[in-house]
PDB file of N, CA and C in Angstrom:
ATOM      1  N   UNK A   1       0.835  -1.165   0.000  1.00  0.00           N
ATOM      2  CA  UNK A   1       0.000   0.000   0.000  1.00  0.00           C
ATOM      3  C   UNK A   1       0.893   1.245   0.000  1.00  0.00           C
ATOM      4  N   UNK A   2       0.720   2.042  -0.897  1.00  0.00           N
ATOM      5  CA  UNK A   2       1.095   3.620  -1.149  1.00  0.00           C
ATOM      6  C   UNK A   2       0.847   4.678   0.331  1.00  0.00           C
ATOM      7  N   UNK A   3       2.165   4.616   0.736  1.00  0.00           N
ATOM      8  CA  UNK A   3       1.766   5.765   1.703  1.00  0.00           C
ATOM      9  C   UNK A   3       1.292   7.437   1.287  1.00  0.00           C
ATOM     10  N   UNK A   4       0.229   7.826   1.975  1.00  0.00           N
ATOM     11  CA  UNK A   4      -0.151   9.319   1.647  1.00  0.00           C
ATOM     12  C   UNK A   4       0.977  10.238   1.847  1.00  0.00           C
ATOM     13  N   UNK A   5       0.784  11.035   0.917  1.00  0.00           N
ATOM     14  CA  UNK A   5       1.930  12.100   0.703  1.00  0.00           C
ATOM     15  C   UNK A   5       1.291  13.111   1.950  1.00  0.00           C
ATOM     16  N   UNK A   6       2.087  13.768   2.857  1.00  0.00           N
ATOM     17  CA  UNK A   6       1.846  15.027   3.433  1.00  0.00           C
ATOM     18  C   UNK A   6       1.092  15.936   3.101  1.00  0.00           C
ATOM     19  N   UNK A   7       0.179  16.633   3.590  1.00  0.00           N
ATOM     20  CA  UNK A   7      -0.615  17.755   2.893  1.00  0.00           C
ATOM     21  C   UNK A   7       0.285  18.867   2.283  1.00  0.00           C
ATOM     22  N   UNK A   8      -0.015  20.049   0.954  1.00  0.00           N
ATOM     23  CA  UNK A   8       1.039  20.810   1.137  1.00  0.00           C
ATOM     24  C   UNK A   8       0.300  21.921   1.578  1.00  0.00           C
ATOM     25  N   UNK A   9       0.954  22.935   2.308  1.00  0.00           N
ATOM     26  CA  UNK A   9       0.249  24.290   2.872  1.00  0.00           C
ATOM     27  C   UNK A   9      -0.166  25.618   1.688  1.00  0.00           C
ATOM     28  N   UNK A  10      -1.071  25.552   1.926  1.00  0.00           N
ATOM     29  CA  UNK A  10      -1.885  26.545   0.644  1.00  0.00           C
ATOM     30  C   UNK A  10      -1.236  27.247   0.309  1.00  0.00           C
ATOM     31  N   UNK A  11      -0.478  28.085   0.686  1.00  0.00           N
ATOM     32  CA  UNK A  11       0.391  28.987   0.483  1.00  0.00           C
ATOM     33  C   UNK A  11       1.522  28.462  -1.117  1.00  0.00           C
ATOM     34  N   UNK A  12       1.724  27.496  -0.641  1.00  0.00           N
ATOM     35  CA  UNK A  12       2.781  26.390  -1.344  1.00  0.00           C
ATOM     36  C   UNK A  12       1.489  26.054  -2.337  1.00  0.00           C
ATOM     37  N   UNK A  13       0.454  25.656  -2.434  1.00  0.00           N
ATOM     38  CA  UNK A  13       0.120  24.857  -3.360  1.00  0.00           C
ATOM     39  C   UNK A  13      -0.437  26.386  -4.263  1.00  0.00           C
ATOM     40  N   UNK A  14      -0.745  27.914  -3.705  1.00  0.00           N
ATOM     41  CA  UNK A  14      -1.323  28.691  -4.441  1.00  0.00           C
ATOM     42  C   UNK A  14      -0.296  29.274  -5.811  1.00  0.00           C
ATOM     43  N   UNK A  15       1.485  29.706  -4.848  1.00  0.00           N
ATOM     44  CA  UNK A  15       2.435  29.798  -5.659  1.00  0.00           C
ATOM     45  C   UNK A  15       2.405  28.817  -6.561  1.00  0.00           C
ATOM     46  N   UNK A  16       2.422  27.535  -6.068  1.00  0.00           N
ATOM     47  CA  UNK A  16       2.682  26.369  -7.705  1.00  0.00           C
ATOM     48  C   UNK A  16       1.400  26.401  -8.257  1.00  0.00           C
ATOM     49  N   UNK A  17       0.632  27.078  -8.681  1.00  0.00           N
ATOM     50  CA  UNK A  17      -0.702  27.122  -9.010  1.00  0.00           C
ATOM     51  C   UNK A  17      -0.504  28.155  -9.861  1.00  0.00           C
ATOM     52  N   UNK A  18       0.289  29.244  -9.664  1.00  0.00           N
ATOM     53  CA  UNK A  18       0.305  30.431 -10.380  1.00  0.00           C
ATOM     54  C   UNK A  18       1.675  30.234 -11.434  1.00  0.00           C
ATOM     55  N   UNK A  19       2.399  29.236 -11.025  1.00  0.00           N
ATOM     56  CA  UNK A  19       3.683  28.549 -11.770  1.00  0.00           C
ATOM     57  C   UNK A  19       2.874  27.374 -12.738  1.00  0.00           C
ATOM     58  N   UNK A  20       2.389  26.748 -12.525  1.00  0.00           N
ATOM     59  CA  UNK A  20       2.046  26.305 -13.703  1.00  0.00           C
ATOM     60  C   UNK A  20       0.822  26.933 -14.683  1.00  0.00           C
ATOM     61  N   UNK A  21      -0.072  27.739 -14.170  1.00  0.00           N
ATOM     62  CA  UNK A  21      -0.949  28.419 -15.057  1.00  0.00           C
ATOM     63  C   UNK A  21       0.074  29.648 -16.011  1.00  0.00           C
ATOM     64  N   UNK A  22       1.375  30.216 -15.444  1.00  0.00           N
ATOM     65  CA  UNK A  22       1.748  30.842 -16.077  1.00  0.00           C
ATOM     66  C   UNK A  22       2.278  29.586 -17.686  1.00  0.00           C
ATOM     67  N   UNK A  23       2.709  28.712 -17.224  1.00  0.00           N
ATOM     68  CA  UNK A  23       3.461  27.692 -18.382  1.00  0.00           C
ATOM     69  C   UNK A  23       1.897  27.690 -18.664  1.00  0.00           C
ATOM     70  N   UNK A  24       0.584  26.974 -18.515  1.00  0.00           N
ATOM     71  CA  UNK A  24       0.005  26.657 -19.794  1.00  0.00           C
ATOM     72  C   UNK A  24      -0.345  28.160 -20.444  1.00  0.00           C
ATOM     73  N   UNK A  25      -0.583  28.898 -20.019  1.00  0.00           N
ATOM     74  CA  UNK A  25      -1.041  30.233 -20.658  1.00  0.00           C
ATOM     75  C   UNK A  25       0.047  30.437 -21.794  1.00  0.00           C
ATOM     76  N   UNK A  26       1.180  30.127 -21.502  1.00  0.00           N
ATOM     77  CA  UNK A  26       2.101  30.644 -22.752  1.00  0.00           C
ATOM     78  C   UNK A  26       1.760  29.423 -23.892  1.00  0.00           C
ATOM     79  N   UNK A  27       1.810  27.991 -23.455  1.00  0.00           N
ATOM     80  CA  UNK A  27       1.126  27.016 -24.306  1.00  0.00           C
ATOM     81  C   UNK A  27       0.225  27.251 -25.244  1.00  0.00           C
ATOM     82  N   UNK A  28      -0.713  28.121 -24.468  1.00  0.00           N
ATOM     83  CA  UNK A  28      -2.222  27.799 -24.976  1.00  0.00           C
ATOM     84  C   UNK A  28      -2.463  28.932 -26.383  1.00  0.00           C
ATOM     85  N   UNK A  29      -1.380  28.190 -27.329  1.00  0.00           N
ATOM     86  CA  UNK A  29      -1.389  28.711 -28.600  1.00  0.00           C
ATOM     87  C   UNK A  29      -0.754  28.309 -29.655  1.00  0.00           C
ATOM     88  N   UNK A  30      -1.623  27.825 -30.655  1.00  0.00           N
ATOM     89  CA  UNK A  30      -0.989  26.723 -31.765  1.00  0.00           C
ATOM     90  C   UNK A  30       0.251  26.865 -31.900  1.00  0.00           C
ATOM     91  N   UNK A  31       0.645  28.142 -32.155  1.00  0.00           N
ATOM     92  CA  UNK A  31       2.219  28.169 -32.865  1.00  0.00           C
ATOM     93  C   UNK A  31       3.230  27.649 -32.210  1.00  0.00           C
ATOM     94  N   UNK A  32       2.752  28.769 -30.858  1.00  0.00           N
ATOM     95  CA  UNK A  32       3.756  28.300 -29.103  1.00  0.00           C
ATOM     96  C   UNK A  32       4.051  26.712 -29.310  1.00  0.00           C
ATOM     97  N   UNK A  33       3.037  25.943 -29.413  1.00  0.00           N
ATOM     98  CA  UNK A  33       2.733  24.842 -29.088  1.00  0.00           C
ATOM     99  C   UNK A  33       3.432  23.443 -30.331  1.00  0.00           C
ATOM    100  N   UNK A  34       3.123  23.896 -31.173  1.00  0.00           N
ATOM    101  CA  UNK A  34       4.146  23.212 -32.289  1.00  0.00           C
ATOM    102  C   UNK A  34       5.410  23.913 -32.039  1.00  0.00           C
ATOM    103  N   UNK A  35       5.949  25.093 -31.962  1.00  0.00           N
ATOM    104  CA  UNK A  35       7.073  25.366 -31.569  1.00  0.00           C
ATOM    105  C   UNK A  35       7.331  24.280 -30.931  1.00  0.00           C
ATOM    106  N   UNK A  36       7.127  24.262 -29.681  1.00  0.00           N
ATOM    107  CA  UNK A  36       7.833  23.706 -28.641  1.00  0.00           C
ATOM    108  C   UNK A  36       7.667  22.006 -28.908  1.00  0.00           C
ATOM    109  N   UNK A  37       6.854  21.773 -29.527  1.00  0.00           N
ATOM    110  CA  UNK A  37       6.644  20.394 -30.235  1.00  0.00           C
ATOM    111  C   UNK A  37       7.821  20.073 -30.909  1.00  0.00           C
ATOM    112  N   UNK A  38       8.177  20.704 -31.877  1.00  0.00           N
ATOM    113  CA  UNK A  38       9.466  20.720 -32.552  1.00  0.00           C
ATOM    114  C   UNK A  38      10.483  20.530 -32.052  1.00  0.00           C
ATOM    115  N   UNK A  39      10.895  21.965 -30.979  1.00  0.00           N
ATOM    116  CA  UNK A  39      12.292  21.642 -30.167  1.00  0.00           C
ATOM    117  C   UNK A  39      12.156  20.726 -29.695  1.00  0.00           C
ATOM    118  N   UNK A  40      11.395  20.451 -28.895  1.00  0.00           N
ATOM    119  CA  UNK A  40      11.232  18.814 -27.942  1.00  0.00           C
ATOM    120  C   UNK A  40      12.284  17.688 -28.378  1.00  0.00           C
ATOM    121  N   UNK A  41      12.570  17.891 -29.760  1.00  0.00           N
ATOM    122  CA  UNK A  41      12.938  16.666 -30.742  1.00  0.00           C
ATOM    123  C   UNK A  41      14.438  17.179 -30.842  1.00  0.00           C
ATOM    124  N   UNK A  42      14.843  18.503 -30.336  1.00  0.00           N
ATOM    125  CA  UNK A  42      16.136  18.828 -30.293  1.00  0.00           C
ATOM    126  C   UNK A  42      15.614  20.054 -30.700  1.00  0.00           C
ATOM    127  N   UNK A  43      17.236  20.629 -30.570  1.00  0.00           N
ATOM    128  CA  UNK A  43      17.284  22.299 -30.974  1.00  0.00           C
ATOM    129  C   UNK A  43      17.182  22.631 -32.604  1.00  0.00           C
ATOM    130  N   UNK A  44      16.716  23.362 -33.289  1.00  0.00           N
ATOM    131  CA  UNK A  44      16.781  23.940 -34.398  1.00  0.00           C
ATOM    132  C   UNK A  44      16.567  25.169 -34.488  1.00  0.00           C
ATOM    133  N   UNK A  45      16.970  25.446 -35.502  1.00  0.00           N
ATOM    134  CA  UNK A  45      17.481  27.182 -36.281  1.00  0.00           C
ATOM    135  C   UNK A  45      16.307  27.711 -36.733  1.00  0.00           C
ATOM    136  N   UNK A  46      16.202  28.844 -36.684  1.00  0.00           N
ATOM    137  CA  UNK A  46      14.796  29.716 -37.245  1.00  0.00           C
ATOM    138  C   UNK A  46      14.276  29.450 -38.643  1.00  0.00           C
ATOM    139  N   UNK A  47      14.972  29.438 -39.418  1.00  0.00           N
ATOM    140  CA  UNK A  47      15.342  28.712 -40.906  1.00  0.00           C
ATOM    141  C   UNK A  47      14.526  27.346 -40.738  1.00  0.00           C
ATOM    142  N   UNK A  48      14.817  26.633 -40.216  1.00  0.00           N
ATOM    143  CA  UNK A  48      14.273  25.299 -40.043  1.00  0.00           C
ATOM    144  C   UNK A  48      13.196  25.207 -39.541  1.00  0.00           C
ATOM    145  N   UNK A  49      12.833  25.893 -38.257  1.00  0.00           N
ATOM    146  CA  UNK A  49      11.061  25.703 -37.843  1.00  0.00           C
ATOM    147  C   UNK A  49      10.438  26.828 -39.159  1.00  0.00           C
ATOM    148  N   UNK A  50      10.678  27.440 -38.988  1.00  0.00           N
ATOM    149  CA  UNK A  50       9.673  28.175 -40.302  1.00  0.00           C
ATOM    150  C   UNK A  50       9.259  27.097 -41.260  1.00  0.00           C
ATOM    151  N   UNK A  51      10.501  26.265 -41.954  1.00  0.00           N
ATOM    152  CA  UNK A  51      10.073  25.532 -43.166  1.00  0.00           C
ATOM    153  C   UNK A  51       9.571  24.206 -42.709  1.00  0.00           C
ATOM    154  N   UNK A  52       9.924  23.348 -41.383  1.00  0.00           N
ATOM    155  CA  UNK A  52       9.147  22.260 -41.000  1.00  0.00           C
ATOM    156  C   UNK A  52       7.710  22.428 -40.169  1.00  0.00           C
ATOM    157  N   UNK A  53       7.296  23.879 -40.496  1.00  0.00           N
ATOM    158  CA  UNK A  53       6.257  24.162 -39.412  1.00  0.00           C
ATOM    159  C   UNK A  53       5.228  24.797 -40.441  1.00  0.00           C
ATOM    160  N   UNK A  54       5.661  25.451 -41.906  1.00  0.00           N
ATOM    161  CA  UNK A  54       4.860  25.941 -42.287  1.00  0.00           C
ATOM    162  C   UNK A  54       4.202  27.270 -41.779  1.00  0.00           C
ATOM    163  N   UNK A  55       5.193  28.095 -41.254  1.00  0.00           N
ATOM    164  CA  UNK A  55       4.806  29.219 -39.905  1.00  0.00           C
ATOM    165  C   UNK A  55       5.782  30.383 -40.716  1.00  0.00           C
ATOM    166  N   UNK A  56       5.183  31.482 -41.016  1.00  0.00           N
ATOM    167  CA  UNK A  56       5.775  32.546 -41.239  1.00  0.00           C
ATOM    168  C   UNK A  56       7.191  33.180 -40.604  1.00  0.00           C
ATOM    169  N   UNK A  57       7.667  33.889 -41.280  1.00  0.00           N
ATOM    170  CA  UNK A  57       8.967  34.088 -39.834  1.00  0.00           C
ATOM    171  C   UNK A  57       8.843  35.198 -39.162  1.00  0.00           C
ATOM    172  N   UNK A  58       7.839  36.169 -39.317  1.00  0.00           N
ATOM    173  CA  UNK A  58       7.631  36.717 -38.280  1.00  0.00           C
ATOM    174  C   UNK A  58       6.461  36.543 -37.352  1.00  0.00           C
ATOM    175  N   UNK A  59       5.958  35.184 -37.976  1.00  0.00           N
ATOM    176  CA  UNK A  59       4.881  34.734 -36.582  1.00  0.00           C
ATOM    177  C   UNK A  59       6.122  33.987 -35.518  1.00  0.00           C
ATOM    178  N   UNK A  60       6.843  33.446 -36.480  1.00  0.00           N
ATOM    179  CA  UNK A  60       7.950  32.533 -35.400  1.00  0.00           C
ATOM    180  C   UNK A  60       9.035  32.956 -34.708  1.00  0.00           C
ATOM    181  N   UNK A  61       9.001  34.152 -34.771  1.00  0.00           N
ATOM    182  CA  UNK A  61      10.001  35.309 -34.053  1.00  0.00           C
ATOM    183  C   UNK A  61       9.072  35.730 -33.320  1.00  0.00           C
ATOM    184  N   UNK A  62       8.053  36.250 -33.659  1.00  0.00           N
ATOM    185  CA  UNK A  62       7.330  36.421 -32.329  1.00  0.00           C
ATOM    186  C   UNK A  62       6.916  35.671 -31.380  1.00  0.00           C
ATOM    187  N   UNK A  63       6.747  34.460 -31.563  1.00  0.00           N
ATOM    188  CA  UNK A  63       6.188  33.138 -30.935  1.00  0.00           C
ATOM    189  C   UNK A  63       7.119  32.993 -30.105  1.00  0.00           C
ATOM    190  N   UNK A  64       8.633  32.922 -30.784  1.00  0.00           N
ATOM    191  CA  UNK A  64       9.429  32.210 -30.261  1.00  0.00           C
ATOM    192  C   UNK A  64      10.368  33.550 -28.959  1.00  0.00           C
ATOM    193  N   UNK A  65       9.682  34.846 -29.330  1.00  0.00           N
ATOM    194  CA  UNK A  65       9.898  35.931 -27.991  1.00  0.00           C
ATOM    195  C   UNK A  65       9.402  34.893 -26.945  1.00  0.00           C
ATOM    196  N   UNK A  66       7.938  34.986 -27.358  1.00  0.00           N
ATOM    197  CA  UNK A  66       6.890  34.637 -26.302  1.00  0.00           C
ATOM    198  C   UNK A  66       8.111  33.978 -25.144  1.00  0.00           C
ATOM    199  N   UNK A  67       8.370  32.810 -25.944  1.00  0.00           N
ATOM    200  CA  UNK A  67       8.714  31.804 -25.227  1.00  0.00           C
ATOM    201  C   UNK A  67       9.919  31.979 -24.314  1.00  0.00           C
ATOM    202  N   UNK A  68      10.478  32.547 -25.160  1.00  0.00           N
ATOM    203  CA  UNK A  68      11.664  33.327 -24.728  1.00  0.00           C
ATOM    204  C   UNK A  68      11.931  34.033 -23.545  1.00  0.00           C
ATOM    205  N   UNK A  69      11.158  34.601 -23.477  1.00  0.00           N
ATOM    206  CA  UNK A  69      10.654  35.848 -22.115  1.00  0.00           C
ATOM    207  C   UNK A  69      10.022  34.871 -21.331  1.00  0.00           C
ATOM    208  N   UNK A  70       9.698  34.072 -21.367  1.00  0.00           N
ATOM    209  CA  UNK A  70       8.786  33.191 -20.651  1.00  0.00           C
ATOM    210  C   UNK A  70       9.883  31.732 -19.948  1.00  0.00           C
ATOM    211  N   UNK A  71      11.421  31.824 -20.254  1.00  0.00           N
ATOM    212  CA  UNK A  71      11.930  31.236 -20.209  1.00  0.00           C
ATOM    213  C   UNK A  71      12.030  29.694 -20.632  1.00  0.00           C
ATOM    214  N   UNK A  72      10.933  29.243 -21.383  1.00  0.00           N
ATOM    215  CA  UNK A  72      10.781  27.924 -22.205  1.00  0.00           C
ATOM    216  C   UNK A  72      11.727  27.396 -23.154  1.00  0.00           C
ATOM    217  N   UNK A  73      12.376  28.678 -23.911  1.00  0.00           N
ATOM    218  CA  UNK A  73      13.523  28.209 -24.550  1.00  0.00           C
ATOM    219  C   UNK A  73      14.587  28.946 -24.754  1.00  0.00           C
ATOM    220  N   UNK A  74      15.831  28.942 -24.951  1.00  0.00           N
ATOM    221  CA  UNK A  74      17.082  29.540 -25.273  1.00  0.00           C
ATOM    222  C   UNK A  74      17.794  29.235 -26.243  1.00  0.00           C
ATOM    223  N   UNK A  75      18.336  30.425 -26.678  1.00  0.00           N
ATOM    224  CA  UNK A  75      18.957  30.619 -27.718  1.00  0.00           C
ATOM    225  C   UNK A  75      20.710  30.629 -27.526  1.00  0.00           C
ATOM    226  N   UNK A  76      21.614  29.927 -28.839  1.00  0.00           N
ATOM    227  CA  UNK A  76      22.701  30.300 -28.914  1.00  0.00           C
ATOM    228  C   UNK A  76      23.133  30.295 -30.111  1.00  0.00           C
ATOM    229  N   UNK A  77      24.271  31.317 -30.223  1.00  0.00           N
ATOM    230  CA  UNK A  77      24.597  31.840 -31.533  1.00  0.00           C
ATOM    231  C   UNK A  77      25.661  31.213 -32.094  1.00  0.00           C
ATOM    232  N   UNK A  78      25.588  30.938 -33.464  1.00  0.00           N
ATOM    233  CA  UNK A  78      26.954  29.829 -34.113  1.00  0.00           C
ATOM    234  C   UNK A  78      27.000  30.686 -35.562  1.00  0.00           C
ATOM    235  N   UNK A  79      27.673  31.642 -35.521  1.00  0.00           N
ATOM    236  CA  UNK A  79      27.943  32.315 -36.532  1.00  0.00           C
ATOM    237  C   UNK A  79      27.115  32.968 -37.105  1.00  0.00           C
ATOM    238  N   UNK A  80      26.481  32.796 -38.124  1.00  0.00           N
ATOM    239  CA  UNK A  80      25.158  33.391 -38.732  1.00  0.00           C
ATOM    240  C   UNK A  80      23.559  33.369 -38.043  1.00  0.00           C
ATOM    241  N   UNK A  81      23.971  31.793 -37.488  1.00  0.00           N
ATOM    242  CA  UNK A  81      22.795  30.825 -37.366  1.00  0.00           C
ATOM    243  C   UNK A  81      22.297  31.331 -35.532  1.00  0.00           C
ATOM    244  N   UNK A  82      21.306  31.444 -35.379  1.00  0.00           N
ATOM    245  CA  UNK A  82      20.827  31.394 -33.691  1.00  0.00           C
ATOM    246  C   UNK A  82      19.601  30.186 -33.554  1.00  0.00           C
ATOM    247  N   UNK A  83      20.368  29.400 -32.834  1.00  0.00           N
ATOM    248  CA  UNK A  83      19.066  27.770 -32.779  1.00  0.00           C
ATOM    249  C   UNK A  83      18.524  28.174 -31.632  1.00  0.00           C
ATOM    250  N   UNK A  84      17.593  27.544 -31.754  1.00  0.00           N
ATOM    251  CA  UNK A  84      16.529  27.358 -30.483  1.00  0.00           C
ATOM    252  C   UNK A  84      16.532  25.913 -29.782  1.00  0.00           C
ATOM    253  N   UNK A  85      16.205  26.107 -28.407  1.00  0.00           N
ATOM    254  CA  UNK A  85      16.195  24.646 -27.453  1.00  0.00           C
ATOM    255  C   UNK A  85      15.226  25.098 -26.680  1.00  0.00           C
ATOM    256  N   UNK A  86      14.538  23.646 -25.631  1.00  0.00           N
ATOM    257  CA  UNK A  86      13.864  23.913 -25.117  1.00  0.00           C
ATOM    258  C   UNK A  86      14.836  24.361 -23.911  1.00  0.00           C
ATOM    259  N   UNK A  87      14.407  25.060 -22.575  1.00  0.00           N
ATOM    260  CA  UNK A  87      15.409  25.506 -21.578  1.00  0.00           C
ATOM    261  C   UNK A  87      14.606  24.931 -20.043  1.00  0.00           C
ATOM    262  N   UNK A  88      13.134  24.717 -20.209  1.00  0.00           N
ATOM    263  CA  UNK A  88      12.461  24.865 -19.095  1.00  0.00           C
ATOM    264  C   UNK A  88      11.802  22.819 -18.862  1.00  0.00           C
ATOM    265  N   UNK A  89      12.315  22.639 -17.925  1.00  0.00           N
ATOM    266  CA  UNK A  89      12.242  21.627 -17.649  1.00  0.00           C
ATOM    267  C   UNK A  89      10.683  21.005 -17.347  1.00  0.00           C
ATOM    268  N   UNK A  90      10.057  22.199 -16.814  1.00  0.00           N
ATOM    269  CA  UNK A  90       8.449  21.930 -16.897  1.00  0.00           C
ATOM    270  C   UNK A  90       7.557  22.359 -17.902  1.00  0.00           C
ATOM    271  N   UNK A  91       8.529  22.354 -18.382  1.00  0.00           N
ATOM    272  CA  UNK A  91       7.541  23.000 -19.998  1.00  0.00           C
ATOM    273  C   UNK A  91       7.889  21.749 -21.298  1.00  0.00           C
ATOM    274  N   UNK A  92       9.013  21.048 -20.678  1.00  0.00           N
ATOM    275  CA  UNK A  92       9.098  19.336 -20.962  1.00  0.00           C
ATOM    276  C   UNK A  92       8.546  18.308 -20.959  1.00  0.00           C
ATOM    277  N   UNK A  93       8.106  18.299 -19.503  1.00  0.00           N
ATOM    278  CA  UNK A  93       7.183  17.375 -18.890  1.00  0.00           C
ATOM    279  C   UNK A  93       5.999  17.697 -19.125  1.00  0.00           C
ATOM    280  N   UNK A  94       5.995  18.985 -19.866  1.00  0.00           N
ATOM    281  CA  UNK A  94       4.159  19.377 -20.153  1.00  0.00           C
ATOM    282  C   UNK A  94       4.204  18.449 -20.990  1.00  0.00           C
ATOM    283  N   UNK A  95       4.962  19.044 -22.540  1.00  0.00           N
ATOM    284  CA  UNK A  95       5.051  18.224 -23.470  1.00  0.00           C
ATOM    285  C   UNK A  95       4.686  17.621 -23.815  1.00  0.00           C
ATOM    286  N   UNK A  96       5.681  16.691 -22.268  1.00  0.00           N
ATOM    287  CA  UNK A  96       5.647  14.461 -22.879  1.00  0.00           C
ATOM    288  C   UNK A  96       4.153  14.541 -22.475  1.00  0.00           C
ATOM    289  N   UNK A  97       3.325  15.059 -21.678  1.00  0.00           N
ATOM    290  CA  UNK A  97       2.093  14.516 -20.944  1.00  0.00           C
ATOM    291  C   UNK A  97       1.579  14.697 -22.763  1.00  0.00           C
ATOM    292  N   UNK A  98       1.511  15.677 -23.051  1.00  0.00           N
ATOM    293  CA  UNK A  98       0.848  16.315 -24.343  1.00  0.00           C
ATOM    294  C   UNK A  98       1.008  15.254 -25.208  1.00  0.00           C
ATOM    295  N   UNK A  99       2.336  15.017 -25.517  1.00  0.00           N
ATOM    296  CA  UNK A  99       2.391  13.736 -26.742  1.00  0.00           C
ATOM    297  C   UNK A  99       1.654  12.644 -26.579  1.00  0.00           C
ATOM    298  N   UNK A 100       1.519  12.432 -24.906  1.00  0.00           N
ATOM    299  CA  UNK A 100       1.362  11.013 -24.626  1.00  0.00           C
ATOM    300  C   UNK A 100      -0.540  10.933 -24.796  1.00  0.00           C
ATOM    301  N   UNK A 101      -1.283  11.809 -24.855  1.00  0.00           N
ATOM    302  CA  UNK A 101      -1.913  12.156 -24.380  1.00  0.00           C
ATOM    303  C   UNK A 101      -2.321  12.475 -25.733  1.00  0.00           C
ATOM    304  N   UNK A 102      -2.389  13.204 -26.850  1.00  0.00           N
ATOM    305  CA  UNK A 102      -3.169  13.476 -27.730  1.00  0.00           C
ATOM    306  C   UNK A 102      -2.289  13.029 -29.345  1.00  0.00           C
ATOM    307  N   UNK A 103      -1.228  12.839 -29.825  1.00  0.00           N
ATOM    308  CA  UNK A 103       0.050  11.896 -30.453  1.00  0.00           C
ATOM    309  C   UNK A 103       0.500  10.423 -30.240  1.00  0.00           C
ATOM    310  N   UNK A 104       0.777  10.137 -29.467  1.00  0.00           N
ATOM    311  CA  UNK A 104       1.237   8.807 -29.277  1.00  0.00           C
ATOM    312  C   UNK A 104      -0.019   7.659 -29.638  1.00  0.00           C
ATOM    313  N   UNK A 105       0.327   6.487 -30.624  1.00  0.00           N
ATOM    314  CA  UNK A 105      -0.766   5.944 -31.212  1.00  0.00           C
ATOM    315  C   UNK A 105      -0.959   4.670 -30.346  1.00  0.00           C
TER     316      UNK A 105
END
């Protein structure tokens, strides 16, 4: 038998309440959302989600602010090129729930 986990104190459960509504709110938008679908699979270049996404490049510069500011993903620069990764570890685990959950056959 599974022992019960400790209660957590409201306080604690209101902050992680406002931590994860901030992650789905940035989600809760096609582009965001295939974005981050994409990186999931590794990092790629702006060049590359535009053309495997079918997404304009200035919807995907803006999208990919969003995310940005939102700390979901980071950027690094290799000469010309600036790739994108995912950076946020709960914005991972959203993800896999997501794949598993509406993708996975």
């Amino acid at each position: 038998m599974r022992k019960k986990a400790a209660p957590i104190e409201l306080s604690v459960m209101q902050a992680s309440a406002q931590k994860a509504c901030a992650v789905l709110k940035v989600l809760a938008n096609p582009d965001r959302l295939l974005l981050m679908c994409q990186l999931s699979h590794g990092g790629s270049r702006l060049s590359d989600l535009e053309e495997q996404l079918g997404i304009h490049q200035p919807t995907v510069l803006q999208q990919l602010g969003m995310l940005r500011d939102n700390a979901l993903v980071e950027t690094r620069r290799e000469v010309k090129n600036i790739f994108y990764s995912l950076a946020s570890t709960a914005a991972i685990a959203v993800m896999n729930v997501l794949y598993e959950q509406f993708c996975a056959h």
